[in-house]
N, C-alpha and C. Protein backbone atom coordinates (compact mmCIF):
# COMPACT_ATOMS: atom_id res chain seq x y z
N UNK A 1 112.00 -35.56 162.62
CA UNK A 1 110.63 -35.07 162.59
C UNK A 1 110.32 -34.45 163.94
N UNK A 2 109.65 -33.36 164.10
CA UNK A 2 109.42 -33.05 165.51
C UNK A 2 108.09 -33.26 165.89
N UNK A 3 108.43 -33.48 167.47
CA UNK A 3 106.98 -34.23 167.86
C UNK A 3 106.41 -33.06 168.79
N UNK A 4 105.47 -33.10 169.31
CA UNK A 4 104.24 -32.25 170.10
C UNK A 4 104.74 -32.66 171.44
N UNK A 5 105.25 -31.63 172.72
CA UNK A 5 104.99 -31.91 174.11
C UNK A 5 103.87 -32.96 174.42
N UNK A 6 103.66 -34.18 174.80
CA UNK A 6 102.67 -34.90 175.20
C UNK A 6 101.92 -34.05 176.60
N UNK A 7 102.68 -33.22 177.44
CA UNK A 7 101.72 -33.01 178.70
C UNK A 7 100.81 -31.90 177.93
N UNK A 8 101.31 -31.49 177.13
CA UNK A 8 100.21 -29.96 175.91
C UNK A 8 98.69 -30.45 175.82
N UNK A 9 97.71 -29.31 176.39
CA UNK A 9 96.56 -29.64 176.27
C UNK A 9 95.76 -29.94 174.47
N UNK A 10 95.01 -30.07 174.63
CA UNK A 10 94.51 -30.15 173.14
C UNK A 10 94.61 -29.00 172.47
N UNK A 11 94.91 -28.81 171.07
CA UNK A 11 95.15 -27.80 170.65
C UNK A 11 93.99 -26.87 169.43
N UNK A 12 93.45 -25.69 169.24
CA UNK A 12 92.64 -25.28 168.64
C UNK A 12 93.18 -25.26 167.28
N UNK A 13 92.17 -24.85 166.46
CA UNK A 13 92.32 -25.49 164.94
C UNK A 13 93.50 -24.10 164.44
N UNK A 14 93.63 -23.23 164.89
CA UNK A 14 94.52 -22.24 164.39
C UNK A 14 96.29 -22.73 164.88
N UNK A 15 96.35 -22.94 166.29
CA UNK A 15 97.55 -23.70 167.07
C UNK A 15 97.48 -24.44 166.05
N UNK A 16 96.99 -25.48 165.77
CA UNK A 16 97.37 -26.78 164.83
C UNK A 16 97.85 -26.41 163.70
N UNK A 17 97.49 -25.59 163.16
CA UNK A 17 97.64 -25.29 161.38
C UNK A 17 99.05 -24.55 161.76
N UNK A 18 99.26 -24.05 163.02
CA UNK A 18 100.72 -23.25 162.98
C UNK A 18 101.63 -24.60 162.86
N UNK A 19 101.32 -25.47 164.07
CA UNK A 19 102.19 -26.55 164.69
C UNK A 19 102.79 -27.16 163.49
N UNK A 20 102.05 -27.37 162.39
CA UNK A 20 102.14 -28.60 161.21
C UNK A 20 102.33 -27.43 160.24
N UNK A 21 102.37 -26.56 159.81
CA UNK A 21 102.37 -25.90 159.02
C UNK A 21 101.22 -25.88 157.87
N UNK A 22 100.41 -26.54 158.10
CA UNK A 22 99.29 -26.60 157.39
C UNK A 22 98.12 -24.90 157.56
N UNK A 23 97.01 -24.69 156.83
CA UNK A 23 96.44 -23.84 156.72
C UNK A 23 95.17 -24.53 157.22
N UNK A 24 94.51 -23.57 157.88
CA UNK A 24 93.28 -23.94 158.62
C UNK A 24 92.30 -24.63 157.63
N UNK A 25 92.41 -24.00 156.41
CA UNK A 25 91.87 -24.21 155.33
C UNK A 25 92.01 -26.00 154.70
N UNK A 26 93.23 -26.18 154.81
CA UNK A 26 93.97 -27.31 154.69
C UNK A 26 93.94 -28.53 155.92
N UNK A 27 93.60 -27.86 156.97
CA UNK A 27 93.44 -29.14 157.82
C UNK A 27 91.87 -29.47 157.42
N UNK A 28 90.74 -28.86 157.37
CA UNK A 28 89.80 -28.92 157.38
C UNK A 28 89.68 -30.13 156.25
N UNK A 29 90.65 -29.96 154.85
CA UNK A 29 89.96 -30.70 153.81
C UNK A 29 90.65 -31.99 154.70
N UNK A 30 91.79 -32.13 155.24
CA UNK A 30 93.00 -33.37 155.51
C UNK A 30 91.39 -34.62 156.12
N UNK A 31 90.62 -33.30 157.07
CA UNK A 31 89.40 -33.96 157.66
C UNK A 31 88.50 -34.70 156.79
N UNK A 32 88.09 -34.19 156.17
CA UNK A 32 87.03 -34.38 155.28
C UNK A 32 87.44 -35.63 154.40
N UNK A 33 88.41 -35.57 153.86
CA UNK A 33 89.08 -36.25 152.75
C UNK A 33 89.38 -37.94 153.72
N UNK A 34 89.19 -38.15 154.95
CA UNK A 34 89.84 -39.27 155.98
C UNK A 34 91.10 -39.59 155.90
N UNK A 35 92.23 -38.68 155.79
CA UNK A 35 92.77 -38.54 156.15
C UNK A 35 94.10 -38.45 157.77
N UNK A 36 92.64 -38.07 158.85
CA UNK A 36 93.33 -38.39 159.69
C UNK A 36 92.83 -39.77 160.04
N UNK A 37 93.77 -40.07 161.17
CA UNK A 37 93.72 -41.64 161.71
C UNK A 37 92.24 -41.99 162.61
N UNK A 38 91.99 -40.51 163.24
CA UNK A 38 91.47 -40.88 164.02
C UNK A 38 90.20 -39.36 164.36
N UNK A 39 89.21 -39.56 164.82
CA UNK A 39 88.03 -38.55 164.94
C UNK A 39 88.65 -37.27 165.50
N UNK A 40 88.84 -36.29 165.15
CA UNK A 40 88.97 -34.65 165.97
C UNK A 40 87.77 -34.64 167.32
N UNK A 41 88.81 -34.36 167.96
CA UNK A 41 87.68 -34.19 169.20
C UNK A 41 87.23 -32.33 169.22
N UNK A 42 85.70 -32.76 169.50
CA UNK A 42 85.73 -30.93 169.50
C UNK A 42 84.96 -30.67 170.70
N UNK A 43 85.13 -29.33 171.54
CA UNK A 43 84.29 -28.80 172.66
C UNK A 43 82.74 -28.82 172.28
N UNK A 44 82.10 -28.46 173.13
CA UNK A 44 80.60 -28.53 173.52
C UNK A 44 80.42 -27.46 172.72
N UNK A 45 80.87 -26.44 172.42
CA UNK A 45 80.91 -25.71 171.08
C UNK A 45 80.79 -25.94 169.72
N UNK A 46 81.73 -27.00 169.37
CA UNK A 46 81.54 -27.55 168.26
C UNK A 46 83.27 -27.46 167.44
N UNK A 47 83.75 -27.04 168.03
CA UNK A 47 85.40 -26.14 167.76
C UNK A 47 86.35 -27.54 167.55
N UNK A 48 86.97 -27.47 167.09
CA UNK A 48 88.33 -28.59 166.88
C UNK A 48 88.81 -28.44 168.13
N UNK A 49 89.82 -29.90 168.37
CA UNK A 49 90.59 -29.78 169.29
C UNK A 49 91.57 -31.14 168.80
N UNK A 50 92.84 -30.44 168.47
CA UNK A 50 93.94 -31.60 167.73
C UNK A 50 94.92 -31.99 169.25
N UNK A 51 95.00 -33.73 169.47
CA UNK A 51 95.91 -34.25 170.48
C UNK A 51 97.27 -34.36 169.62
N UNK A 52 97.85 -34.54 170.88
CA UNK A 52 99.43 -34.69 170.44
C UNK A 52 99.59 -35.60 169.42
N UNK A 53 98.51 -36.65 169.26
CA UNK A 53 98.48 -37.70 168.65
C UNK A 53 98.18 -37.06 167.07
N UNK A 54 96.90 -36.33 166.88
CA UNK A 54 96.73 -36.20 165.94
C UNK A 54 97.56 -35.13 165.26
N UNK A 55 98.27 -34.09 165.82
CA UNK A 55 99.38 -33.33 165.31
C UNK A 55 100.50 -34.65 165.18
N UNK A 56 100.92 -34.91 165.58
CA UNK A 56 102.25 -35.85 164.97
C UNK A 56 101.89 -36.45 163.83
N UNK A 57 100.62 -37.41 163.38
CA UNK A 57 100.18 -38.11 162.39
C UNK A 57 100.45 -36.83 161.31
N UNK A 58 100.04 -35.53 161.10
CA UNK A 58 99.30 -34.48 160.80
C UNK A 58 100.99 -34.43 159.85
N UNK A 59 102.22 -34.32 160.94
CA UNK A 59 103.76 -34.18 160.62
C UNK A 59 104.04 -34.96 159.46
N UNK A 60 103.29 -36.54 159.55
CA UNK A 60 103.95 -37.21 158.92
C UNK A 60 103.27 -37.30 157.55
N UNK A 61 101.91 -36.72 157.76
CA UNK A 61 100.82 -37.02 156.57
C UNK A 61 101.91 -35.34 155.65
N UNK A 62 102.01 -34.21 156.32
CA UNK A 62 102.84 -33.40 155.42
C UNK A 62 104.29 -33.38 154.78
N UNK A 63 104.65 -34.85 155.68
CA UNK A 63 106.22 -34.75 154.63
C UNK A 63 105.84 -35.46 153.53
N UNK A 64 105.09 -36.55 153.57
CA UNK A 64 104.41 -37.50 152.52
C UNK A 64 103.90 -36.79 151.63
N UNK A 65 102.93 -36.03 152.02
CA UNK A 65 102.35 -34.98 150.98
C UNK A 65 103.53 -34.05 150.20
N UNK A 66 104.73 -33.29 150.89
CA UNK A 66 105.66 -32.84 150.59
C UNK A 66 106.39 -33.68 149.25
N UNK A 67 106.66 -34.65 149.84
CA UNK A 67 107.68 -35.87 148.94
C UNK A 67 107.12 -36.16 147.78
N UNK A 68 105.31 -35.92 147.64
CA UNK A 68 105.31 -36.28 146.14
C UNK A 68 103.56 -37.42 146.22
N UNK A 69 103.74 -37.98 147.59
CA UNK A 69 102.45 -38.94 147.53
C UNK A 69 101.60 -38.93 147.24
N UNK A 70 101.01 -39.25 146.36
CA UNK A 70 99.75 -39.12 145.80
C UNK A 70 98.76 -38.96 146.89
N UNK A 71 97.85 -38.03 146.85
CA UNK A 71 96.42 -37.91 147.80
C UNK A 71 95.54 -39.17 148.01
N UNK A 72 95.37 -40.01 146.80
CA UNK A 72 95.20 -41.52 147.04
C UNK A 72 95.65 -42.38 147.57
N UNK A 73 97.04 -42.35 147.41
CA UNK A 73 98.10 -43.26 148.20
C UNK A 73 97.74 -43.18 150.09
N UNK A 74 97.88 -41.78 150.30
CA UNK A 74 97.75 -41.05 151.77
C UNK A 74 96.80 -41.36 152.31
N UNK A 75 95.69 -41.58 151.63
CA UNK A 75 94.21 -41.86 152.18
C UNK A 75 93.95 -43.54 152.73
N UNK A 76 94.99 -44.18 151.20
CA UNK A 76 94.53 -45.61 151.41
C UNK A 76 95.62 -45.87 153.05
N UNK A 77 96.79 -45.17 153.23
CA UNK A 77 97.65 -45.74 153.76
C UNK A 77 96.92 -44.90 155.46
N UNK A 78 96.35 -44.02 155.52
CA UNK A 78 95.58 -43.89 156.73
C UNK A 78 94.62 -44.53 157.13
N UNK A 79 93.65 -45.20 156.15
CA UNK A 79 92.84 -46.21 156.17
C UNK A 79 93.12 -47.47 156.71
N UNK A 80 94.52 -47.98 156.32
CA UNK A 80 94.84 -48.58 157.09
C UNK A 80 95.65 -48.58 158.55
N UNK A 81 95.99 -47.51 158.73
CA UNK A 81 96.66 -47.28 159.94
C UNK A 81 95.20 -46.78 160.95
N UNK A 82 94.20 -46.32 160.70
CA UNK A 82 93.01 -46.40 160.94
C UNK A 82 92.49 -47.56 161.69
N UNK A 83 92.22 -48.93 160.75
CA UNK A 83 92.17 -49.81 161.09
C UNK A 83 93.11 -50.74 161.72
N UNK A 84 94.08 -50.61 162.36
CA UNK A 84 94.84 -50.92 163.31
C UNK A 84 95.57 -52.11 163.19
N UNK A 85 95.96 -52.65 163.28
CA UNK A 85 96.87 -54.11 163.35
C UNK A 85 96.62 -54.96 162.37
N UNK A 86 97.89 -55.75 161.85
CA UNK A 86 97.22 -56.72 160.60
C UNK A 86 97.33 -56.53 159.41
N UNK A 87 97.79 -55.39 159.12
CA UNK A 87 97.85 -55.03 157.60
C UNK A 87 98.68 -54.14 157.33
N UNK A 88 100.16 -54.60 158.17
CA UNK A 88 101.27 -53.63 158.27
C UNK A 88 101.80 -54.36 156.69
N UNK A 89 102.25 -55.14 156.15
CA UNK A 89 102.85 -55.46 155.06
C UNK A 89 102.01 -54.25 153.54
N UNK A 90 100.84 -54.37 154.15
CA UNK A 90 100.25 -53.30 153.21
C UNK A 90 100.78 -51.71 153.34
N UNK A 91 100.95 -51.38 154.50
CA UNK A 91 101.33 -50.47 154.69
C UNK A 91 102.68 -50.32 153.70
N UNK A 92 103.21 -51.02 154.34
CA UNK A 92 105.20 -51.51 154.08
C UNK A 92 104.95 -51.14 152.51
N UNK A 93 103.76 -51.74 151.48
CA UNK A 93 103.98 -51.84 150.27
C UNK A 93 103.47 -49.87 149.41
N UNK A 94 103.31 -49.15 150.17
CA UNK A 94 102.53 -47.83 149.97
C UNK A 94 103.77 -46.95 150.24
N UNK A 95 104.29 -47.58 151.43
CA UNK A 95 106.00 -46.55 152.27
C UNK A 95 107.12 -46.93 150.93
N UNK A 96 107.27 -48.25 150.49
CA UNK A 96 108.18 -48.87 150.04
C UNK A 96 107.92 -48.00 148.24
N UNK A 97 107.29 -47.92 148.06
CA UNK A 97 106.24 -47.83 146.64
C UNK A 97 107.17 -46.50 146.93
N UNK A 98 106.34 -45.70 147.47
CA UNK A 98 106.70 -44.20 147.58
C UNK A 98 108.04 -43.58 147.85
N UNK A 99 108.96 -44.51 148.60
CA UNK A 99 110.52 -44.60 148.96
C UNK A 99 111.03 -44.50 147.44
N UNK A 100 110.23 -45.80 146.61
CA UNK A 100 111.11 -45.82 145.51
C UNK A 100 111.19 -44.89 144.34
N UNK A 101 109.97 -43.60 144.37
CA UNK A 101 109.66 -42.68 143.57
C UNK A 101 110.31 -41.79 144.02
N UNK A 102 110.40 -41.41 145.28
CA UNK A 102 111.24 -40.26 145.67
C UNK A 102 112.76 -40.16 145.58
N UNK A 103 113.05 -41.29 145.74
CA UNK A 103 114.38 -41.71 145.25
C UNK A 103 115.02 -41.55 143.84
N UNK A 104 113.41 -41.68 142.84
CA UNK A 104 114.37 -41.81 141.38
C UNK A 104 113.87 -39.95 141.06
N UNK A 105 112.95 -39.34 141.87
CA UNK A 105 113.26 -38.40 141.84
C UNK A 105 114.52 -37.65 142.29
N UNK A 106 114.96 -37.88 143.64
CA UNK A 106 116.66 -37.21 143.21
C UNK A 106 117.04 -37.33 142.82
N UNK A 107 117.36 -38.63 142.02
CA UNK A 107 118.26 -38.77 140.98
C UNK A 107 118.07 -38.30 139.49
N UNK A 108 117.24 -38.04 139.38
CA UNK A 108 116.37 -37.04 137.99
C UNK A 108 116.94 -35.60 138.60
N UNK A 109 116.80 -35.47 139.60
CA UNK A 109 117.29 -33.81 139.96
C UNK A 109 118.40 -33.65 140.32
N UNK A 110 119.16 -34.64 141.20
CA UNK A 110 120.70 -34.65 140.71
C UNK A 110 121.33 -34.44 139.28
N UNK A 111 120.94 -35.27 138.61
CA UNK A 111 121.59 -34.89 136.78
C UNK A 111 121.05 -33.99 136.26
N UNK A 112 119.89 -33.18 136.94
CA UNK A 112 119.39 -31.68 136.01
C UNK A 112 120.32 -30.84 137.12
N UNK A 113 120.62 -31.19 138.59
CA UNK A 113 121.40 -30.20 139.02
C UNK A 113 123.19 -29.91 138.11
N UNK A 114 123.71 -31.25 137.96
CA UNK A 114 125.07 -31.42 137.19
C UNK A 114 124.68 -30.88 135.74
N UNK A 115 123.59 -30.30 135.10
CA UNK A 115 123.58 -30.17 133.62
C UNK A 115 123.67 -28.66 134.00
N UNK A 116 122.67 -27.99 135.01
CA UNK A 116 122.87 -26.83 134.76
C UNK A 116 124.11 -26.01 135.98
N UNK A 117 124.62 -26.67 136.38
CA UNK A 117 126.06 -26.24 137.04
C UNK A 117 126.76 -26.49 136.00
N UNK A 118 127.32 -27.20 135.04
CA UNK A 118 127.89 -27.21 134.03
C UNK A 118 127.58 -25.85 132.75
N UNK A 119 126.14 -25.83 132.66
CA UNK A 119 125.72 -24.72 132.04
C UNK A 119 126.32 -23.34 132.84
N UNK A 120 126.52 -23.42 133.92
CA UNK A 120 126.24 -22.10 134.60
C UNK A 120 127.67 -22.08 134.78
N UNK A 121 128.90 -22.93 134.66
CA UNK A 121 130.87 -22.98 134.43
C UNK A 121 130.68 -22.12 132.74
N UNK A 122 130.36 -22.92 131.85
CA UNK A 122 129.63 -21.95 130.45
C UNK A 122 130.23 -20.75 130.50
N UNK A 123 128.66 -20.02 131.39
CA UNK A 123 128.69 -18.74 131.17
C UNK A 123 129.32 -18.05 131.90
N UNK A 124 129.80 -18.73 133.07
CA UNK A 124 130.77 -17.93 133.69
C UNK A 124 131.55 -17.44 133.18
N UNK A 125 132.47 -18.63 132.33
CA UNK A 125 133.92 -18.86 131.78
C UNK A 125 134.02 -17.55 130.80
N UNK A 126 132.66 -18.03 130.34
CA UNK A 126 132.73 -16.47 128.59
C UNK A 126 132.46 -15.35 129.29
N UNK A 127 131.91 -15.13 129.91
CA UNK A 127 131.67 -13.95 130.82
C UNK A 127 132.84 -13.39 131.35
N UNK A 128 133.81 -14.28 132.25
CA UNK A 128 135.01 -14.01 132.65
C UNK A 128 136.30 -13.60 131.53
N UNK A 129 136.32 -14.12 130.41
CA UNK A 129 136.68 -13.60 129.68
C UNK A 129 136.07 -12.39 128.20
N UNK A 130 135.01 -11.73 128.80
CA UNK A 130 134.41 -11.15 128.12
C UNK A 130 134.10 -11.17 126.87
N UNK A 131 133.68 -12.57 126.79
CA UNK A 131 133.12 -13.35 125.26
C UNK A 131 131.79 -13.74 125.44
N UNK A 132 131.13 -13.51 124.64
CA UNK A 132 129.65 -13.94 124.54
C UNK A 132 129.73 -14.93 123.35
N UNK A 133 131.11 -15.00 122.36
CA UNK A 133 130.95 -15.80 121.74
C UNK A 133 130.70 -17.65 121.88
N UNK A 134 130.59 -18.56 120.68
CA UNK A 134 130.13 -19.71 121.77
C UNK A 134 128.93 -20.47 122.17
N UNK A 135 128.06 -18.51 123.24
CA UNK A 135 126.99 -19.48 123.52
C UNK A 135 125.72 -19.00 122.57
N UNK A 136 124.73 -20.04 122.98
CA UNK A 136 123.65 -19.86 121.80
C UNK A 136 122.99 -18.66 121.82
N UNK A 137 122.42 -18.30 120.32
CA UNK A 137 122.15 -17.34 120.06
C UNK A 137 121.13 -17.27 118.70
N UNK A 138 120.05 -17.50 119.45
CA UNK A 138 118.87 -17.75 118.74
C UNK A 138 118.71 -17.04 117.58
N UNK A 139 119.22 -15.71 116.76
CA UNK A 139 119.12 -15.14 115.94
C UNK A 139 120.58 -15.36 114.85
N UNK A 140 121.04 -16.01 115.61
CA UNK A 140 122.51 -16.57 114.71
C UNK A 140 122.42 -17.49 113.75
C-alpha cells in the first residue's frame, strides 16, 4: 500500500482526490457518509485540508471499497476505528468477514477463468484447423 511523505504539508481537496485516486466528488460523499476516522481540517476559508493521516486511512478505505465491502460494513468499521481502543476484536470480525468473501470470490473467478480458457483452446483448435464445425450454432 503506499503511504503519504509524513514531512508533506496538508493537502487540498484536488491533491487528495489525485493522491487516493478518488474524485473530488467522491471524497466529499467518503465525508459526509463518516467515513473518515477523523474531522478534515479546513483553512480560515473554509477549504479542505487532508493530513498524511487522513490520506493513508483514505488508501485503505479504497482498497476495501475496491474488494467488494459493503458501504455499511466501511462505515461501521470506521466508527470503530473512530472510537479508538477496545473494540479491536470487532474490528478483527468486519476484516475477517470481508477476507472471507473476497476469497470465495477468487475462487468463483478462478473456475470462470479455467471455463473460459478452455472455451477459448475450443475455438482456437477449430479455427486452427479451419472448422467451425462442433461449435454451437444457434440456428442448427
Amino acid at each position: 500500500m503506499a503511504t503519504v511523505d509524513t514531512s508533506a504539508e496538508p493537502l487540498g481537496i484536488g491533491e487528495a482526490a489525485e493522491r487516493t485516486g478518488l474524485s473530488v466528488h467522491a471524497l466529499r460523499f467518503y465525508e459526509r457518509e463518516g467515513l473518515l476516522v477523523g474531522p478534515v481540517r479546513r483553512t480560515a476559508g473554509g477549504r479542505r485540508r487532508y493530513t498524511t493521516a487522513d490520506i493513508d486511512w483514505l488508501l485503505i478505505c479504497v482498497r476495501l471499497r475496491e474488494s467488494g465491502m459493503p458501504l455499511a460494513d466501511l462505515k461501521r468499521f470506521a466508527d470503530l476505528v473512530r472510537h479508538g481502543p477496545g473494540n479491536e476484536a470487532e474490528r478483527l470480525q468486519i476484516l475477517d468477514l470481508h477476507q472471507r468473501r473476497v476469497e470465495a470470490q477468487i475462487r468463483a473467478l478462478e473456475e470462470s477463468r479455467a471455463v473460459i480458457a478452455w472455451k477459448v483452446g475450443v475455438y482456437a483448435e477449430h479455427l486452427a484447423r479451419g472448422e467451425a464445425g462442433g461449435l454451437w450454432d444457434p440456428t442448427g
